[in-house]
Each structure stands twice: as structure tokens, then as C-alpha cells.
N, C-alpha and C. Protein backbone atom coordinates (compact mmCIF):
# COMPACT_ATOMS: atom_id res chain seq x y z
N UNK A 1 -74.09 -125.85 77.89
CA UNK A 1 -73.66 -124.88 78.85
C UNK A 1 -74.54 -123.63 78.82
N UNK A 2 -75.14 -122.84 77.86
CA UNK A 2 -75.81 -122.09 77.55
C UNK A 2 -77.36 -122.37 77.91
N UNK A 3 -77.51 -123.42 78.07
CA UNK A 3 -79.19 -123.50 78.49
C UNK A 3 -79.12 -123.79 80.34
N UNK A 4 -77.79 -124.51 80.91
CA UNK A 4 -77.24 -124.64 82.21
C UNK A 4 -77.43 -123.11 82.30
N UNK A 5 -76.58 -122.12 82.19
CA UNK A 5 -76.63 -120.89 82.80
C UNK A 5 -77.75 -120.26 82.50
N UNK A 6 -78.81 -120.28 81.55
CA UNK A 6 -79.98 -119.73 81.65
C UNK A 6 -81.00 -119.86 82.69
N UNK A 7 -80.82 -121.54 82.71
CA UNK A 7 -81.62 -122.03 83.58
C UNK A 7 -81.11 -121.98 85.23
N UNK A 8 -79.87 -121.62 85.62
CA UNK A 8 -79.86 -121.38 86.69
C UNK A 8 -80.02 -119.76 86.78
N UNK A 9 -80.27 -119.03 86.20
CA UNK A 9 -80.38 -117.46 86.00
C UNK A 9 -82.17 -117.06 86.72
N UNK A 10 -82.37 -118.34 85.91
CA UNK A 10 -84.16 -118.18 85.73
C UNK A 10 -84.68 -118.78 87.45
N UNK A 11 -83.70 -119.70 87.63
CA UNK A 11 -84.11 -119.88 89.19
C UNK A 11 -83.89 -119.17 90.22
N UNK A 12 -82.53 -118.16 89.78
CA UNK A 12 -82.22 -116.81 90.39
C UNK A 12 -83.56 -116.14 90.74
N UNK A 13 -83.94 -116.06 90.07
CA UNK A 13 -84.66 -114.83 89.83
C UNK A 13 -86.09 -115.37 90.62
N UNK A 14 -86.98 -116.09 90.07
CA UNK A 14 -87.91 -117.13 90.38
C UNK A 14 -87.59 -118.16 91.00
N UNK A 15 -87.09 -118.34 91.75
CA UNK A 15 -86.66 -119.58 92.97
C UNK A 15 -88.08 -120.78 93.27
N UNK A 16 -87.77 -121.74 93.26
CA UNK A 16 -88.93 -122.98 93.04
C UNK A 16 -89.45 -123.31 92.39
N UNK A 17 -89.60 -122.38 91.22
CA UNK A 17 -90.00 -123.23 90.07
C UNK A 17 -88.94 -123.77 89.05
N UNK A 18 -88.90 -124.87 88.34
CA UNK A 18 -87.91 -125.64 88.11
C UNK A 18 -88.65 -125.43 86.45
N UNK A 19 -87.41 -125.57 85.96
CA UNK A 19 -87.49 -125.60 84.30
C UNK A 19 -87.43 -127.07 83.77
N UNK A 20 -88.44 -127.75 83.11
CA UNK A 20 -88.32 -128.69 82.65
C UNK A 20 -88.81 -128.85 81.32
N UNK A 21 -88.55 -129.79 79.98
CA UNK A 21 -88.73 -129.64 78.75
C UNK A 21 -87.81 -130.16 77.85
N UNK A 22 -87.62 -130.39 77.18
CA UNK A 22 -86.65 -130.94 76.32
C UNK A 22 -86.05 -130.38 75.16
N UNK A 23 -84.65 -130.56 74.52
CA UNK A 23 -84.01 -130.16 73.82
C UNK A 23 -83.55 -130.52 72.63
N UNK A 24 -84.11 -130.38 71.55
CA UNK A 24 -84.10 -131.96 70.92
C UNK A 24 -82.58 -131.37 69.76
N UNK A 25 -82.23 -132.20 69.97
CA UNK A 25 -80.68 -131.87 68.79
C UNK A 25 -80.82 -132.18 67.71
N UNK A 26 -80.72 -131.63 66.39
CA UNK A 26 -80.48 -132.16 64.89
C UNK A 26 -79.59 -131.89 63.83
N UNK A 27 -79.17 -132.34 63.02
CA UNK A 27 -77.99 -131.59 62.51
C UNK A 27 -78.19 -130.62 61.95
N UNK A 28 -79.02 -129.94 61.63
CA UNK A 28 -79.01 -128.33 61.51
C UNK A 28 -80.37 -127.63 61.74
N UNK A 29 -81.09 -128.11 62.96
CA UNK A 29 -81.99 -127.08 63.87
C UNK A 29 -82.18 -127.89 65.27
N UNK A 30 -81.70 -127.13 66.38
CA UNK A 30 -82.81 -127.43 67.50
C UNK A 30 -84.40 -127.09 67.82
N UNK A 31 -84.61 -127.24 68.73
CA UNK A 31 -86.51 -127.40 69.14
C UNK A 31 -86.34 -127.34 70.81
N UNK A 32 -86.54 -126.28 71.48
CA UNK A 32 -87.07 -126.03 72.97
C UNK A 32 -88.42 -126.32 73.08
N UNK A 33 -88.55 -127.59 73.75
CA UNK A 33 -90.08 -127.28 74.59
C UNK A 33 -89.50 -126.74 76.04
N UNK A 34 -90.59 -126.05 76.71
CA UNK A 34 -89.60 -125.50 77.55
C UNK A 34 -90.71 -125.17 78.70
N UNK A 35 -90.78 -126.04 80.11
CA UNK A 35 -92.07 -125.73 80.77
C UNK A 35 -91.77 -125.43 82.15
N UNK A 36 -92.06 -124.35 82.18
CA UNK A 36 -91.83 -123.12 83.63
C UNK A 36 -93.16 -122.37 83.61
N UNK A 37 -92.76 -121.87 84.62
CA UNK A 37 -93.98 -120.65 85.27
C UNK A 37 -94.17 -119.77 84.16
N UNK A 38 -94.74 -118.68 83.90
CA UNK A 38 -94.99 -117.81 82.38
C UNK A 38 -93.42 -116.91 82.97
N UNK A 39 -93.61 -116.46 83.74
CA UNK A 39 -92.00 -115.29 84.03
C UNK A 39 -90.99 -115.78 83.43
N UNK A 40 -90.94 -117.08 84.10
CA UNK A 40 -89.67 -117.70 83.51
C UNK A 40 -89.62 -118.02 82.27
N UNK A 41 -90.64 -118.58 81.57
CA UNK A 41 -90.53 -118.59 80.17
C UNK A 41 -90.24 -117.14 79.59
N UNK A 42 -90.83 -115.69 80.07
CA UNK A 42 -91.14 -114.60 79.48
C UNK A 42 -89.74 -114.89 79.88
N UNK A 43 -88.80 -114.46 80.55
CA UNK A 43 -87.12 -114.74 80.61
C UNK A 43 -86.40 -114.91 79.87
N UNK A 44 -86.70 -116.72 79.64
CA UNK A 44 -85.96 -117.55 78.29
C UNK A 44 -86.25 -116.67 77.38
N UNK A 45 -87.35 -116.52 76.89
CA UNK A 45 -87.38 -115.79 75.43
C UNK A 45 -86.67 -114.34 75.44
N UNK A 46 -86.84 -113.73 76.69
CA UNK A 46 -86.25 -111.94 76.29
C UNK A 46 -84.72 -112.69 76.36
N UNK A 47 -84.23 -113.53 76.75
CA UNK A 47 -82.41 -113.85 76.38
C UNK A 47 -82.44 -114.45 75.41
N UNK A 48 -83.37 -115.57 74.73
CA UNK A 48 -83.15 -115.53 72.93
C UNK A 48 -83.14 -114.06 72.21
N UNK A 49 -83.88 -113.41 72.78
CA UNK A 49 -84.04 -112.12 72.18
C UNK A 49 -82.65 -111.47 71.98
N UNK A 50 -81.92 -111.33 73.11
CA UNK A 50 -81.08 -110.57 73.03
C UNK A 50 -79.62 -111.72 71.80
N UNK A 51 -79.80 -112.76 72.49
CA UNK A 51 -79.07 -113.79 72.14
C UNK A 51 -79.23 -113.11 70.23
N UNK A 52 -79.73 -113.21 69.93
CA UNK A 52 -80.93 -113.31 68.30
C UNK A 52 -79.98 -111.53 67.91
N UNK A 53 -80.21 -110.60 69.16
CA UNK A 53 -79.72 -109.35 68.14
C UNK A 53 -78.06 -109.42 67.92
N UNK A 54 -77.48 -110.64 68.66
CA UNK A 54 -75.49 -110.68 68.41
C UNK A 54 -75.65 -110.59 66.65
N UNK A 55 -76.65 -111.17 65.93
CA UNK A 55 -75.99 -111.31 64.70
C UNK A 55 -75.47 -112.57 64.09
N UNK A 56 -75.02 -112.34 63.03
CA UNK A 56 -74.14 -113.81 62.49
C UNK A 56 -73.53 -114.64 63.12
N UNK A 57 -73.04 -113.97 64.29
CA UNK A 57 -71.84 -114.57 64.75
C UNK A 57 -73.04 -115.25 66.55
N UNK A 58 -73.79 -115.29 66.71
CA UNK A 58 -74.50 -115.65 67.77
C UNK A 58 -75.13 -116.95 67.72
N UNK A 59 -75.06 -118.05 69.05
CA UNK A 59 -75.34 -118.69 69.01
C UNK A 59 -76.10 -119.57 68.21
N UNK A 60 -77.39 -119.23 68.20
CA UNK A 60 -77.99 -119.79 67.92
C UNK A 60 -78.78 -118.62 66.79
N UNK A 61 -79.66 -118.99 65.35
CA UNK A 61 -80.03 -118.47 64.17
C UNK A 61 -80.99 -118.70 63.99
N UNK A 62 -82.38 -117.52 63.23
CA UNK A 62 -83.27 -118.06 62.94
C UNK A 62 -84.46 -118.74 64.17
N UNK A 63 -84.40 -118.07 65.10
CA UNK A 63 -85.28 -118.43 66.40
C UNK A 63 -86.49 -117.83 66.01
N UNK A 64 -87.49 -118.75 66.34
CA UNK A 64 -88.65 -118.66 65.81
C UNK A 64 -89.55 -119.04 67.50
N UNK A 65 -90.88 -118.65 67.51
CA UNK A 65 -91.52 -118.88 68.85
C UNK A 65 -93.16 -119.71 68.50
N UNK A 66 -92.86 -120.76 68.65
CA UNK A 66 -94.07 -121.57 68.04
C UNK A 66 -95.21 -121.20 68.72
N UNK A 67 -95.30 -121.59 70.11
CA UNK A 67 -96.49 -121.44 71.05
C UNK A 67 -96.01 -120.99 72.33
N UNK A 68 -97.16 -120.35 72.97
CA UNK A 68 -96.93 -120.24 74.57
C UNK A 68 -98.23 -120.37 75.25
N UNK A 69 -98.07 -121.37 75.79
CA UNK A 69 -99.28 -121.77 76.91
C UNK A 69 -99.12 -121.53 78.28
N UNK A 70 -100.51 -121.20 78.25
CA UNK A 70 -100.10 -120.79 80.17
C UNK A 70 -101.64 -121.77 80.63
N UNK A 71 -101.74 -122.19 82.20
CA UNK A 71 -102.14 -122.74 82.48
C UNK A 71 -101.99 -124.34 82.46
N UNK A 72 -101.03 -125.29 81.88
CA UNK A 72 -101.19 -125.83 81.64
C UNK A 72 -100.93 -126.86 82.81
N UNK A 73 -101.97 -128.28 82.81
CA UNK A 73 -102.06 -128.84 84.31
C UNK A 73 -101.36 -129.78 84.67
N UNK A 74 -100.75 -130.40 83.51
CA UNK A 74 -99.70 -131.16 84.24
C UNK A 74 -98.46 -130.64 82.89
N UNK A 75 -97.38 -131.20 83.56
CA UNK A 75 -96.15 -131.06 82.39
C UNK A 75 -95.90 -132.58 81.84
N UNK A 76 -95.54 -131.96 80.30
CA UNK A 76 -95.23 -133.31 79.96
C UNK A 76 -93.63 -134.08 80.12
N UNK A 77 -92.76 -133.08 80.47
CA UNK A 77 -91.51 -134.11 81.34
C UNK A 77 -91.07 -133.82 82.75
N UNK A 78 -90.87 -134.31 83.33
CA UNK A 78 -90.62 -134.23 84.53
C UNK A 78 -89.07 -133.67 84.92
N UNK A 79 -88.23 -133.61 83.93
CA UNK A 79 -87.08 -132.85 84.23
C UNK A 79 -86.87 -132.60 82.90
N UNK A 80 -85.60 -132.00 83.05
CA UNK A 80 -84.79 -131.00 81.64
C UNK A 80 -84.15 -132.84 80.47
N UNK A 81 -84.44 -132.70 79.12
CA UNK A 81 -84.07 -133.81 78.89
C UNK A 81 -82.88 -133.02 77.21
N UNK A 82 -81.98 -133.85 77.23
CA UNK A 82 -81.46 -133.40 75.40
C UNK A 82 -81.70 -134.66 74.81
N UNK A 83 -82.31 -134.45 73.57
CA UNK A 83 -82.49 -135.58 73.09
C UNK A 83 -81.76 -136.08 71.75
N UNK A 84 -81.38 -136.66 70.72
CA UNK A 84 -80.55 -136.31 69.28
C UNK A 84 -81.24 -136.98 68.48
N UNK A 85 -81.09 -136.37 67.30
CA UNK A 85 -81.68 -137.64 66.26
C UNK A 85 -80.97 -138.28 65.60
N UNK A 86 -80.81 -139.43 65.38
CA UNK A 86 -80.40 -140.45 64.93
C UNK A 86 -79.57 -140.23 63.53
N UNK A 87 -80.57 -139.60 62.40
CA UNK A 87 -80.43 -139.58 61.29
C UNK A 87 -81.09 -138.55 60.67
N UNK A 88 -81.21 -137.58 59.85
CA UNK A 88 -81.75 -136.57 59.50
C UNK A 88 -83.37 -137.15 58.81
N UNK A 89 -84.27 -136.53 59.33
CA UNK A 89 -85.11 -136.50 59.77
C UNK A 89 -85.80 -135.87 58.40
N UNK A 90 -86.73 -136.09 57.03
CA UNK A 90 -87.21 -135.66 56.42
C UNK A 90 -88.66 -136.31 55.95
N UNK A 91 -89.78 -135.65 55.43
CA UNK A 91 -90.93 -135.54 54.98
C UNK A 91 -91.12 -135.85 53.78
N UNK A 92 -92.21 -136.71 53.69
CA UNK A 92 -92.49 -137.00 51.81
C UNK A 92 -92.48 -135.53 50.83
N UNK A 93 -92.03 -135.66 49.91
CA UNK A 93 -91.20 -134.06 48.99
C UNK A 93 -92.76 -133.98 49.08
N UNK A 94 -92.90 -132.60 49.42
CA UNK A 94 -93.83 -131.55 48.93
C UNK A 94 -94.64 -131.97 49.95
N UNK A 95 -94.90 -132.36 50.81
CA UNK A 95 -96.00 -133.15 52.11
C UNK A 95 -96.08 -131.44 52.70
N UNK A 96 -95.08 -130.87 53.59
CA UNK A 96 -95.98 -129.60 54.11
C UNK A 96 -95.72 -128.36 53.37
N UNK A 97 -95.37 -128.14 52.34
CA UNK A 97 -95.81 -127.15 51.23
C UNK A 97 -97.30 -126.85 50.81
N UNK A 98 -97.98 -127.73 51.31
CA UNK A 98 -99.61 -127.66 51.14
C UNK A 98 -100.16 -127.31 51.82
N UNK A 99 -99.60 -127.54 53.28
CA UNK A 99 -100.30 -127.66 54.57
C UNK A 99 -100.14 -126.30 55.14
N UNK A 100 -100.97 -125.53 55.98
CA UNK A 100 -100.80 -124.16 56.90
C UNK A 100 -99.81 -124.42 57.67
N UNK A 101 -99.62 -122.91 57.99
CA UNK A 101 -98.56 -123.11 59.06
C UNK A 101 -99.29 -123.47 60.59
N UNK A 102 -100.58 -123.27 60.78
CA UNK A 102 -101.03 -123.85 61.77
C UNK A 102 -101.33 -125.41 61.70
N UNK A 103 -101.33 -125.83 60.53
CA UNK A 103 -101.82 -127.24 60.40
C UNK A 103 -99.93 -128.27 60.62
N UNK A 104 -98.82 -127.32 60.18
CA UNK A 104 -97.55 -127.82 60.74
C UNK A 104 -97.35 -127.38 62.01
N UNK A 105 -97.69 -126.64 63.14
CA UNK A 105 -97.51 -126.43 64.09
C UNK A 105 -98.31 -127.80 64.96
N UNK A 106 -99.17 -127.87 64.13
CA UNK A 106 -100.14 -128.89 65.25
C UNK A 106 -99.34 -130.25 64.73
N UNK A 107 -99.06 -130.66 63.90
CA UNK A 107 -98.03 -131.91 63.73
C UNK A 107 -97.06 -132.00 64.57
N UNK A 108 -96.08 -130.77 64.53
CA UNK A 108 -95.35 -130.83 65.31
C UNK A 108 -95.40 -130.83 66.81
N UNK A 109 -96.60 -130.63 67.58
CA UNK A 109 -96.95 -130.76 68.72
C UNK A 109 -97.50 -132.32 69.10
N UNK A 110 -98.08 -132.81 67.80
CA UNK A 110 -98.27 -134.29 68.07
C UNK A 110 -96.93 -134.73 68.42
N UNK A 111 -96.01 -135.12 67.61
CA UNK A 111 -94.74 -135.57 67.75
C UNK A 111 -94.45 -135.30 68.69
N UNK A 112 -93.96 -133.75 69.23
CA UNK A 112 -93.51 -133.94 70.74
C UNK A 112 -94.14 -134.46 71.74
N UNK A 113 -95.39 -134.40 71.95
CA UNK A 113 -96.49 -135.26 72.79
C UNK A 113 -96.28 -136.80 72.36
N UNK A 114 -96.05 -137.78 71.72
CA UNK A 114 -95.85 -139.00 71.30
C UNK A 114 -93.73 -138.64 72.15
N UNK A 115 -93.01 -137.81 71.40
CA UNK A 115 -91.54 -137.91 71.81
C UNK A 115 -92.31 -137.96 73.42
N UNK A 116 -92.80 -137.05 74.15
CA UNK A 116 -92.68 -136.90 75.92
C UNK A 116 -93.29 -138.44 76.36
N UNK A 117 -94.37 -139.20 75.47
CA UNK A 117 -94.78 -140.26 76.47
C UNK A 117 -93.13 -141.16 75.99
N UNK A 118 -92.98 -141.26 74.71
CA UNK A 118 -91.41 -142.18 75.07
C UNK A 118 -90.18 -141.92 75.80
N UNK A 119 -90.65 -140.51 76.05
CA UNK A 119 -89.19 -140.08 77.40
C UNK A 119 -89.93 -140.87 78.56
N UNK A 120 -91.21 -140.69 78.67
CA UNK A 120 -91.76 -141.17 80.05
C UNK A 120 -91.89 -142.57 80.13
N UNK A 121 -91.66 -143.58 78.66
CA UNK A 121 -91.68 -145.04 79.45
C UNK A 121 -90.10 -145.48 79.52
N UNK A 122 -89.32 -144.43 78.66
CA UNK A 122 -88.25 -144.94 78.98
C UNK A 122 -87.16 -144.21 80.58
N UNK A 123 -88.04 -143.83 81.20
CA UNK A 123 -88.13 -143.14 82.28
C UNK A 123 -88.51 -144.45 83.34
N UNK A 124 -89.27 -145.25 83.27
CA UNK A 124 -90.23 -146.09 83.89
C UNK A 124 -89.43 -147.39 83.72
N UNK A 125 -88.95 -147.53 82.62
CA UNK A 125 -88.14 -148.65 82.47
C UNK A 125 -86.69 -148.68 82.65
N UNK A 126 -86.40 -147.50 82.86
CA UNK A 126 -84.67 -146.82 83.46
C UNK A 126 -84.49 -146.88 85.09
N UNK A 127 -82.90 -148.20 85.28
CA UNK A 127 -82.69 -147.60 86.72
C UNK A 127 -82.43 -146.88 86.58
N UNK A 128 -81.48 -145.98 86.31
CA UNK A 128 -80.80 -145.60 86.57
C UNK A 128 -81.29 -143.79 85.81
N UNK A 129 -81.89 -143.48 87.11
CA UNK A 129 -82.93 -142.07 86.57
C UNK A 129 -81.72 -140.66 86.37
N UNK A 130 -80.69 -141.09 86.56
CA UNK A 130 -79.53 -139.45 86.41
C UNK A 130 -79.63 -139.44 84.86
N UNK A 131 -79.85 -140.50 84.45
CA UNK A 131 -79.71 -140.30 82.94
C UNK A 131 -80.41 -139.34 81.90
N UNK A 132 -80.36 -138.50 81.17
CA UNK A 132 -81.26 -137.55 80.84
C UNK A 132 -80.96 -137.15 79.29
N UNK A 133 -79.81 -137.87 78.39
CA UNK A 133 -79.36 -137.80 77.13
C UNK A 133 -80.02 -138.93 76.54
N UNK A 134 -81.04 -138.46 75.43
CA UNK A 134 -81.67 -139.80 74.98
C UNK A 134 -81.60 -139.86 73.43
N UNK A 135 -81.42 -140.69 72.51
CA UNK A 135 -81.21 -140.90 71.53
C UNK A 135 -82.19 -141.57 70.26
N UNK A 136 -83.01 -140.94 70.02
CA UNK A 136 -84.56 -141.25 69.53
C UNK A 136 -84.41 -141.71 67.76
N UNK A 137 -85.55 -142.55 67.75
CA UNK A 137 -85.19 -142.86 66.10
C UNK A 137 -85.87 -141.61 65.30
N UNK A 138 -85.76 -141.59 64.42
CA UNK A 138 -86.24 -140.63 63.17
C UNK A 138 -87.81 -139.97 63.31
N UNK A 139 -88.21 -141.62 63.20
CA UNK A 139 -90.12 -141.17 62.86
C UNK A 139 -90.55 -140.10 64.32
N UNK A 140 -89.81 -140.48 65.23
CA UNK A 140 -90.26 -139.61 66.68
C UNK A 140 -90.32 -137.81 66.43
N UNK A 141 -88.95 -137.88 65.71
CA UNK A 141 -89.15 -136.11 65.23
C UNK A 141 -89.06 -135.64 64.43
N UNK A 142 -89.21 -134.21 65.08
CA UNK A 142 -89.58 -133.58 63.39
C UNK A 142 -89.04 -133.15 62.31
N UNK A 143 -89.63 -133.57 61.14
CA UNK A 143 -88.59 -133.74 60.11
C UNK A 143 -88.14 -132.00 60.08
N UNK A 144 -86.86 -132.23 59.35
CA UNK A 144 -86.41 -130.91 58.71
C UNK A 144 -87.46 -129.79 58.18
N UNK A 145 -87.88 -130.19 57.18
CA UNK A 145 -88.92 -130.06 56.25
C UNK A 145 -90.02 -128.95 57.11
N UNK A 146 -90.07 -129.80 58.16
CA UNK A 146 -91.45 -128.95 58.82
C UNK A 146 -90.60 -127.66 59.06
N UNK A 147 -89.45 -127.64 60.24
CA UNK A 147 -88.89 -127.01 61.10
C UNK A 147 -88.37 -125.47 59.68
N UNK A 148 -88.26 -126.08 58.27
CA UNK A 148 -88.19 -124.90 57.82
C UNK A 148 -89.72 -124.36 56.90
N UNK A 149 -90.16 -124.59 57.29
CA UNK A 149 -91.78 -124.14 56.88
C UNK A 149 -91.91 -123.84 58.21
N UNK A 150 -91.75 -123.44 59.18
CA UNK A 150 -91.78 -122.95 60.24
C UNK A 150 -91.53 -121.44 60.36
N UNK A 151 -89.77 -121.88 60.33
CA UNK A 151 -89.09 -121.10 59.89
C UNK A 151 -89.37 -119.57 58.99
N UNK A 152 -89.89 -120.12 58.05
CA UNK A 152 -90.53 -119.24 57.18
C UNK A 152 -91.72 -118.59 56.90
N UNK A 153 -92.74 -118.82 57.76
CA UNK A 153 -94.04 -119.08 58.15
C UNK A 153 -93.76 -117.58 58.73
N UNK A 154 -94.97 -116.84 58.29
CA UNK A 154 -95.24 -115.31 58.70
C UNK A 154 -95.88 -115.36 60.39
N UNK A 155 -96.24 -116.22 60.65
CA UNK A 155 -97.08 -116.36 61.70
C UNK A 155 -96.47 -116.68 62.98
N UNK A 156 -95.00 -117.61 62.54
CA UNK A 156 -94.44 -117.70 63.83
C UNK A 156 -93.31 -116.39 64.10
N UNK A 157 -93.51 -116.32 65.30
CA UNK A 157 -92.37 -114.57 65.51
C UNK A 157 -91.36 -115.03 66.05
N UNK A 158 -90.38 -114.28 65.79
CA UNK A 158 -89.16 -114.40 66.15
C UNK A 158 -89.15 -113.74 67.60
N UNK A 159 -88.31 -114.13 69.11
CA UNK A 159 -88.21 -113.81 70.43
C UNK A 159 -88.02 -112.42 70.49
N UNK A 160 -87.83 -111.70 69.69
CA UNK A 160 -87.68 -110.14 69.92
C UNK A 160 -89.32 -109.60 69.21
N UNK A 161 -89.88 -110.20 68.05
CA UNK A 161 -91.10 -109.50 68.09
C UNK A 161 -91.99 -110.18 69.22
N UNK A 162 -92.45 -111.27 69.33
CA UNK A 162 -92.70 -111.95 70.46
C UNK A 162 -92.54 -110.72 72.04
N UNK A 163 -91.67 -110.59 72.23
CA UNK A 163 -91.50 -109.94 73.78
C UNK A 163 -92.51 -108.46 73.41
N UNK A 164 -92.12 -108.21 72.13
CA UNK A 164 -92.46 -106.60 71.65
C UNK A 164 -93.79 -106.47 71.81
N UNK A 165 -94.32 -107.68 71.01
CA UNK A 165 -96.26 -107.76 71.18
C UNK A 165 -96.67 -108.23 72.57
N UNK A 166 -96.19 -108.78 73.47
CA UNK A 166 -96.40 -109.08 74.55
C UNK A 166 -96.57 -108.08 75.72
N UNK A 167 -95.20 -107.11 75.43
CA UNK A 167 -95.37 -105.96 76.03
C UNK A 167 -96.41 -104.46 75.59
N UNK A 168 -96.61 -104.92 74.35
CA UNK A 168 -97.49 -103.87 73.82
C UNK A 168 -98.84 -103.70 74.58
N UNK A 169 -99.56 -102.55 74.31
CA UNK A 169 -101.06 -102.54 75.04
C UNK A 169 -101.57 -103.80 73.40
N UNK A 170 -103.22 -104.44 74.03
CA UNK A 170 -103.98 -105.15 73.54
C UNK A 170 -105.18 -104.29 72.14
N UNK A 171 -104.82 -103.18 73.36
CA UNK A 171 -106.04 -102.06 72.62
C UNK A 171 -105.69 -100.73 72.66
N UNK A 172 -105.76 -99.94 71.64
CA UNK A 172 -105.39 -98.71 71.59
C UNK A 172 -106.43 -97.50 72.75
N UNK A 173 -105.78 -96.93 73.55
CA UNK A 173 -106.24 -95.73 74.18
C UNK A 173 -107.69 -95.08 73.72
N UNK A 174 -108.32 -95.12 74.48
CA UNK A 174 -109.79 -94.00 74.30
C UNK A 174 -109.99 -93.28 74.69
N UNK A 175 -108.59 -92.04 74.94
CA UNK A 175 -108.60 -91.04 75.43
C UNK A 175 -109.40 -90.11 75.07
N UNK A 176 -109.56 -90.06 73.67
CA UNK A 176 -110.06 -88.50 72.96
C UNK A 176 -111.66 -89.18 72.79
């Protein structure tokens, strides 16, 4: 219900461009890919933002902002999808404790790129296209493991510093 009213908020506002991306469910973290125009994304994130200052008691915890691409030429789903995982989802002990946080960001972008082509053949092989709840095995996502080395990772910002550096100047004034 909460991503329904965002997403019709965001078409309010920006009319024709359509939000598409997926939602992936786990038993204790979700994952937005999330592919709109940049406004509309800049949107989603300033309402995690605000979402993020309720506190303890707010939706959703611990929002973190992996990437934001602009330009990009095609999308990789063609509509809004939720997806669940099967079974909790973990990494050989100590596998990304070694690894950068850019070197787990790029894993985790493989995976969703491998998850979007299996939304897309099981898209191809579906009559019945209203369907949009999909139920994926394990190896497809991402383990726990990563999502809290993420988490913790100095590099990824949370939707309120995110909006903050975004809105900031690039370069300081050369007035004097």
C-alpha cells in the first residue's frame, strides 16, 4: 500500500512517466530497484527521507541509497514487480567481509540484472501478464550478508544525506 500511494503521488506530479522496478521481499530487508524519470526518483527518495526521520516506530529502517543512474536506455522491467524469497538467503561465512563496498554493490547489481532477465522470461512464458507477484529461489538474491555490509558501508548514504548532497552546490563560491 505504501509504495501504491507513492507511486500514484509521483504520477501526480510527473504525469507519463510510469514507475517501474521491482521489490524484492525478505525476511528481514527489502531492495527497491526503482526506474523513473530522475524527478521522480529524486521524489521516492525525499519520501524515504522523510519516511527515515518518523524514527523507531517508521516504516521502514536503515534505508540506505545504493546507486542512481540517469540516462539509462532501456529499463530492465517493464512494469512494477514484488518479488519474495523463498528461504533466507546467505553467503559463504566471511565471503564479503573481504570484499569493498563497491566490489558488493557491483554483485549485487549482477544479481538483479540476472533476477530482471528471469522476470523477463517468465514474462514471455506467462499468459496470463496481470500477474506481477513472483516467487524466486535463493541463488537469484541477495544474500543477507551482502545487504548488511551495505548497510554498514560508509559509502552508501542514507535518503536524507543523499537529497542533502544532491541539493548542495558541487563547488564552493569564488566570490572573494
Amino acid at each position: 500500500g505504501y509504495h501504491r500511494a507513492l507511486f500514484e503521488k509521483a504520477l501526480e506530479y510527473h504525469s507519463g512517466e510510469q514507475v517501474s522496478g521491482l521489490l524484492l521481499l525478505c525476511s528481514s530487508y527489502i531492495c527497491h530497484v526503482v526506474e523513473s524519470c530522475s524527478s521522480t526518483i529524486h521524489l521516492i527518495i525525499r519520501d524515504l527521507a522523510s519516511l527515515q526521520k518518523q524514527g523507531p516506530n517508521a516504516l521502514l529502517q536503515e534505508i540506505k541509497v545504493l546507486v542512481v543512474a540517469h540516462n539509462i536506455p532501456t529499463r530492465l522491467f517493464p512494469d512494477w514487480y514484488v518479488a519474495m524469497a523463498t528461504s533466507p538467503v546467505t553467503c559463504p561465512q566471511g565471503s564479503t567481509q573481504s570484499e569493498s563496498t563497491a566490489e558488493v554493490v557491483a554483485e549485487c547489481l549482477t544479481r538483479l540484472l540476472k533476477l530482471a532477465a528471469c522476470i523477463q522470461r517468465l514474462e514471455d512464458d506467462s499468459e496470463d501478464t496481470n500477474e506481477n507477484r513472483h516467487t524466486f529461489e535463493p541463488e537469484l538474491l541477495i544474500p543477507a550478508e551482502m545487504i548488511n555490509c551495505l548497510c554498514n558501508g560508509e559509502e552508501c548514504v542514507s535518503p536524507e544525506d543523499f537529497v542533502r548532497l544532491y541539493l548542495s552546490p558541487s563547488q564552493p563560491t569564488l566570490d572573494s
